[in-house]
Protein backbone atom coordinates (compact mmCIF):
# COMPACT_ATOMS: atom_id res chain seq x y z
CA UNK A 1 -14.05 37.65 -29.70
CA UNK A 2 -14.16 36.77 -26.02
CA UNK A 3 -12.51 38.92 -23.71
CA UNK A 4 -8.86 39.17 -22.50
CA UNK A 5 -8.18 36.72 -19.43
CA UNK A 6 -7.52 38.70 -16.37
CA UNK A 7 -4.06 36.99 -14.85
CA UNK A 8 -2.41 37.12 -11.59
CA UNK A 9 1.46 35.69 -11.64
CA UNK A 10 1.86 34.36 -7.79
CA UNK A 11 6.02 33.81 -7.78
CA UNK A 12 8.87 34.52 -5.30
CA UNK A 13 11.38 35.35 -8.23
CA UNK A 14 11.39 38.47 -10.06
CA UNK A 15 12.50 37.26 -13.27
CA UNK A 16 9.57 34.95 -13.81
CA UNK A 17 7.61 38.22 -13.32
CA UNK A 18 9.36 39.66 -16.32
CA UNK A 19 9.12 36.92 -18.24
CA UNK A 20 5.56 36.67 -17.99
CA UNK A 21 4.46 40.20 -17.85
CA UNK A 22 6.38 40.22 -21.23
CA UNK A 23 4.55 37.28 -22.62
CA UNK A 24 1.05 38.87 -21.88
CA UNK A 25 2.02 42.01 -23.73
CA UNK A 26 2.32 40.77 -26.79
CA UNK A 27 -0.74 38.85 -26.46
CA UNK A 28 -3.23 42.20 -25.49
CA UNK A 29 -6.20 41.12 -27.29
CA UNK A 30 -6.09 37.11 -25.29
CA UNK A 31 -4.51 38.39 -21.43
CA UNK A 32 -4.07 41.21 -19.36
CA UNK A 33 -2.13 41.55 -16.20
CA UNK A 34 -4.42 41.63 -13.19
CA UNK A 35 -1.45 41.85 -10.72
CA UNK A 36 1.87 40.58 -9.06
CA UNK A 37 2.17 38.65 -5.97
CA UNK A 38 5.61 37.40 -4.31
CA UNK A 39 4.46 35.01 -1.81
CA UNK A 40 1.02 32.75 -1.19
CA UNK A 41 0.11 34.86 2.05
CA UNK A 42 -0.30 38.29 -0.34
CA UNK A 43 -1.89 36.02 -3.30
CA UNK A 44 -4.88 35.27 -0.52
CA UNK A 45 -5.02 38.66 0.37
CA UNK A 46 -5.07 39.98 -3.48
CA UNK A 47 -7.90 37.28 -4.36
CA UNK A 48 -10.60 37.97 -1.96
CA UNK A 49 -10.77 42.12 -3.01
CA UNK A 50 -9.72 41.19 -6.53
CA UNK A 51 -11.08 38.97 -8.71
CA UNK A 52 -9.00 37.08 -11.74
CA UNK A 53 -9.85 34.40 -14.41
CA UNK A 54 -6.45 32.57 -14.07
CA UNK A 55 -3.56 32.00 -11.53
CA UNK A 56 -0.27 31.31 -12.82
CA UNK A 57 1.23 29.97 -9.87
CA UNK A 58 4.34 28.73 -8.61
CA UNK A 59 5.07 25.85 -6.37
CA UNK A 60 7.73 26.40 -4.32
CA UNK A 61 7.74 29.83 -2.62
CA UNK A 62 8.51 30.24 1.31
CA UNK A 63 5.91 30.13 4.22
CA UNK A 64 3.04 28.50 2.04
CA UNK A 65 3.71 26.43 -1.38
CA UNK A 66 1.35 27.05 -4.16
CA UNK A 67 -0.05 23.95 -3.64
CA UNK A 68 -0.89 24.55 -0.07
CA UNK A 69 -2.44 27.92 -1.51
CA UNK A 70 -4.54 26.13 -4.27
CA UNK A 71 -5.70 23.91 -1.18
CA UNK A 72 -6.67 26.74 1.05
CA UNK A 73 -8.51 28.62 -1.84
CA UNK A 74 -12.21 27.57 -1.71
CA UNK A 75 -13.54 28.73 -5.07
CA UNK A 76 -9.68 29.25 -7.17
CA UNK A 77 -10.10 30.66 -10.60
CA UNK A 78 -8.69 28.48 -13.35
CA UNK A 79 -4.80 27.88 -12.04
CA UNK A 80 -1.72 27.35 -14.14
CA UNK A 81 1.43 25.84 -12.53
CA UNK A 82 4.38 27.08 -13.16
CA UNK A 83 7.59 25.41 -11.59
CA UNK A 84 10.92 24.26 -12.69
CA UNK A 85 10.12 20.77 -10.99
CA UNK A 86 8.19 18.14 -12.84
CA UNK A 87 7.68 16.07 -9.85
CA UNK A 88 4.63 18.21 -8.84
CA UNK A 89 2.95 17.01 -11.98
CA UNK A 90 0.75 14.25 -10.08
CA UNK A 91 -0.50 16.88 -7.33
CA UNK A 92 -1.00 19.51 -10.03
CA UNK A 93 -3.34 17.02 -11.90
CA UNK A 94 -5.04 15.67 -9.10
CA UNK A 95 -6.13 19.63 -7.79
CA UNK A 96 -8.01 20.13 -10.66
CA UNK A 97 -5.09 22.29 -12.78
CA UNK A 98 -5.64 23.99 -16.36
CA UNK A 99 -2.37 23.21 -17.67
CA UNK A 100 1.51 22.69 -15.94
CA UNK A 101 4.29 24.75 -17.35
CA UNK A 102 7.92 23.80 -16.87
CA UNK A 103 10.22 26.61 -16.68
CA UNK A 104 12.06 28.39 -18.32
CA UNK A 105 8.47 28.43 -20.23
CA UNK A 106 8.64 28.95 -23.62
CA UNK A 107 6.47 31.42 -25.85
CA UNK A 108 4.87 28.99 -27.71
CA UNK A 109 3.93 27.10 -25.18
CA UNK A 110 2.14 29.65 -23.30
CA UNK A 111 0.46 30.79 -25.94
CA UNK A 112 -1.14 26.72 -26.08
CA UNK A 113 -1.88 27.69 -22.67
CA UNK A 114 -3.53 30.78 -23.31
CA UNK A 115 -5.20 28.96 -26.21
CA UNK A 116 -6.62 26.03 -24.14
CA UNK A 117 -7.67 28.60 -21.41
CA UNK A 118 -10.18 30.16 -24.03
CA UNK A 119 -11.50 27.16 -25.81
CA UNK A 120 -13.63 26.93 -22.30
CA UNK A 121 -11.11 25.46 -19.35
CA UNK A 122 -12.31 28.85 -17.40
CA UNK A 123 -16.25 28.70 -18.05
CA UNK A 124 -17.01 26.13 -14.94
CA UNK A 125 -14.00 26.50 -12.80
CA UNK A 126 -13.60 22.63 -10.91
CA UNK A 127 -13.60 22.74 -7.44
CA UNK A 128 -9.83 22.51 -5.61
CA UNK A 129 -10.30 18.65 -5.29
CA UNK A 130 -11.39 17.77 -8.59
CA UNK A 131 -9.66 15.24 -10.48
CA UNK A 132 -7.94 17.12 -14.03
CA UNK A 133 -10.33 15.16 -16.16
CA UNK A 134 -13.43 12.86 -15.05
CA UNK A 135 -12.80 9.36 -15.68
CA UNK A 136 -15.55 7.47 -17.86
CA UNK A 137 -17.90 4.83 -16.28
CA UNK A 138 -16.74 1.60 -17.21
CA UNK A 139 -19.17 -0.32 -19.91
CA UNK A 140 -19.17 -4.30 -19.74
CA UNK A 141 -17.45 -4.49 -23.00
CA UNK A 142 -13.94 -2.31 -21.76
CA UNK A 143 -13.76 -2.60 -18.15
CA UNK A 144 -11.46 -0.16 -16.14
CA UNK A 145 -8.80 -2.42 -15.80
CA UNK A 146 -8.67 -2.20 -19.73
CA UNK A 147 -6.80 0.94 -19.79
CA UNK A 148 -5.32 3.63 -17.78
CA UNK A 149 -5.11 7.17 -17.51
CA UNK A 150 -1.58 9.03 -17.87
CA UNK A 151 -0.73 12.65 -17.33
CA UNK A 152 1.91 14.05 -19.80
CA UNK A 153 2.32 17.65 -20.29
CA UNK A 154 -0.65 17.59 -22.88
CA UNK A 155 -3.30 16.82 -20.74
CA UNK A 156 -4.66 13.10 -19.22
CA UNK A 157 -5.41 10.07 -22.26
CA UNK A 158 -6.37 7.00 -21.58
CA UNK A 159 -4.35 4.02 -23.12
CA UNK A 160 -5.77 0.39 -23.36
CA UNK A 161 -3.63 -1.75 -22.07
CA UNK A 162 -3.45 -3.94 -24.98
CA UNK A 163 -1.58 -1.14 -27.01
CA UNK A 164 0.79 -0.53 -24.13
CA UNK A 165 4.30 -2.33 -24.94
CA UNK A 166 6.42 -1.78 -22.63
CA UNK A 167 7.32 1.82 -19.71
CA UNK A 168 10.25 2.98 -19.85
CA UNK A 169 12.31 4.91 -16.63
CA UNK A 170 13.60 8.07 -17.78
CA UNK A 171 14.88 10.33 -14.97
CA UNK A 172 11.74 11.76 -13.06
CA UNK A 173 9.96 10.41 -15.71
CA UNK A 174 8.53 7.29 -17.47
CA UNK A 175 7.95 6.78 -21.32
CA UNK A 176 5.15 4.83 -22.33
CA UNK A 177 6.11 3.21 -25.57
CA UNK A 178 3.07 2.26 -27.67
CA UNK A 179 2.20 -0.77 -30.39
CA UNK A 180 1.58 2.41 -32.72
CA UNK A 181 5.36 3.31 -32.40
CA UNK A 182 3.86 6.76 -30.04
CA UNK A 183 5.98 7.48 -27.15
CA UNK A 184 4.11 8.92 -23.85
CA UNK A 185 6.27 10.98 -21.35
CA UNK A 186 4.72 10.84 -17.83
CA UNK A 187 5.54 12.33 -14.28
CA UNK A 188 4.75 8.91 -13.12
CA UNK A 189 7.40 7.20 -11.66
CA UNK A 190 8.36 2.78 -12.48
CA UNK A 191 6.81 2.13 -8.83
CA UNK A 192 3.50 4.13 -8.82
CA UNK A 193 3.56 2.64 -12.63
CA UNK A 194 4.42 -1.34 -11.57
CA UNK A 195 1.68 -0.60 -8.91
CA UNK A 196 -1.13 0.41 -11.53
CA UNK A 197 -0.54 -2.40 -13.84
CA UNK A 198 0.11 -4.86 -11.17
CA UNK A 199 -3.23 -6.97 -11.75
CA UNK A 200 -2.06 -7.14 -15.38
CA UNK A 201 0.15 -9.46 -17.33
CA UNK A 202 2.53 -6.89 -17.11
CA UNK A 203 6.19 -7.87 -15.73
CA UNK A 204 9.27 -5.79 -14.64
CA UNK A 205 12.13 -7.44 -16.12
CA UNK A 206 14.85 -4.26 -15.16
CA UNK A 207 15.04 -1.91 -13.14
CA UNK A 208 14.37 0.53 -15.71
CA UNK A 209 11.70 -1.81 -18.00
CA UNK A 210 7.96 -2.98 -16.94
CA UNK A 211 6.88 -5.06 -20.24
CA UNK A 212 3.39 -6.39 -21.15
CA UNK A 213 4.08 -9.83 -21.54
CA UNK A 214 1.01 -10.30 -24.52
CA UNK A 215 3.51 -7.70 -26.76
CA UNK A 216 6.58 -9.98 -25.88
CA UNK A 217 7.78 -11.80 -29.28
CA UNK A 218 10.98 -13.86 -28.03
CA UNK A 219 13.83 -13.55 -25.21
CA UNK A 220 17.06 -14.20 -26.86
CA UNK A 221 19.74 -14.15 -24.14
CA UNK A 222 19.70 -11.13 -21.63
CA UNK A 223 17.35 -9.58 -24.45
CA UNK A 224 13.66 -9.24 -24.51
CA UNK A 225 12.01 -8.32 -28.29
CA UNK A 226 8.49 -6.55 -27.15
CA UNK A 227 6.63 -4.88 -29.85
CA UNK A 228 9.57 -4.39 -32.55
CA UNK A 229 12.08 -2.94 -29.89
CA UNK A 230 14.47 -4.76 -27.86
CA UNK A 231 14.13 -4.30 -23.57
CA UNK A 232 17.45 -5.63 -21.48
CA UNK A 233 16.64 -8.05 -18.92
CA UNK A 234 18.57 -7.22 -15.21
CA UNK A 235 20.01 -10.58 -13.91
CA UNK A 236 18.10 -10.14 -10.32
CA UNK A 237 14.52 -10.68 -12.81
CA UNK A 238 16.03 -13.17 -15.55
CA UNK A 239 13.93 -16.47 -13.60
CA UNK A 240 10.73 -14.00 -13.13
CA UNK A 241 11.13 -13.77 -16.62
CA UNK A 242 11.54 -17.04 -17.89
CA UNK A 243 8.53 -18.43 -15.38
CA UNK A 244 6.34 -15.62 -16.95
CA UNK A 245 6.92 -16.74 -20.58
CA UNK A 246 6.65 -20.51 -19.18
């Protein structure tokens, strides 16, 4: 059995600090406690006389965010987020993160966490700028504008294009509803989405909808049918619409 993870909770509130230190005693045998830090200045200071396999790490902390830390840190051990905002999703993926947890973080999903942290995510640490996963080189029989890559709380998959129906704005979020009836949740937001799939025949027809207009089946009034659901139509898109399906 491999040994216990060394961890080091970086957070300004004491609670989380409870929480967690409680967490990692019941799981002796995966994680021990390497330490406490309140703030990103005594986090530096801890790591270069101490060293850790994995920083659970807040985001928003005064003086210097945990992302600013991460930044600063030129070899980081494998890092955790931790934060009660799911807008730092993107940034957390794009530095190279193990795994984002939304608080108040649940047992069960830490232990996934703690899980996914010793099925190898430690053994070759990525470098601070390192995408989350590296993207495959395109072949000539699925180029990259055949799919895209979308962060949920799982990890990063890659969806073809052809299976995606419709995107969906939900809050902060976006759901990616797909031909297999699968629903993807995403930190993406309908711009940054309506940007990616803007040199495909993809078509916001809401403020809220972006449809793929091969997975469109009829328009009957103010109502689009796109892979077996039904997507409203705002009346500022209604002509984009019916020139599309033209």
């Amino acid at each position: 059995m491999p040994a216990p993870l060394r961890c080091l909770l970086v957070d300004d509130e004491p609670l989380a600090h409870t929480v967690m230190r409680t967490y990692l005693d019941r799981l002796p045998a995966l994680a021990i406690w390497a330490g406490s830090c309140y703030g990103a200045i005594e986090a530096l200071t801890f790591l270069q006389t101490t060293p850790v396999d994995v920083l659970f790490l807040d985001v928003d902390m005064p003086e210097l965010t945990g992302l600013e830390l991460l930044r600063a840190l030129p070899q980081p051990p494998a890092v955790v987020l931790c934060t009660a905002h799911a807008a730092h999703a993107l940034d957390a993926f794009d530095l190279g993160v193990v795994d984002y947890l939304l608080k108040p973080i649940r047992f069960e999903r830490f232990i996934k966490t703690i899980n996914r942290l010793h099925a190898g995510h430690i053994a070759t640490p990525a470098p601070a700028v390192a995408p989350a996963l590296p993207v495959p080189t395109p072949t000539p029989a699925e180029p990259a504008t055949d799919s895209i890559f979308l962060k949920t709380d799982a990890g990063t998959e890659r969806v073809r294009l052809a299976d995606l129906c419709f995107v969906e704005g939900y809050g902060n979020f976006v759901k990616c509803h797909l031909a297999s009836g699968r629903v993807l949740l995403t930190a993406e937001t309908m711009k940054q989405m309506e940007s990616q799939l803007a040199s495909a025949r993809f078509l916001r027809v809401h403020k809220s909808y972006l449809v793929n207009l091969a997975s469109v089946e009829r328009l009957r009034g103010n109502v689009l049918r796109v892979g077996g659901a039904e997507v409203p139509v705002g009346n500022t898109y209604r002509q984009d619409v019916l020139r599309a399906l033209k």
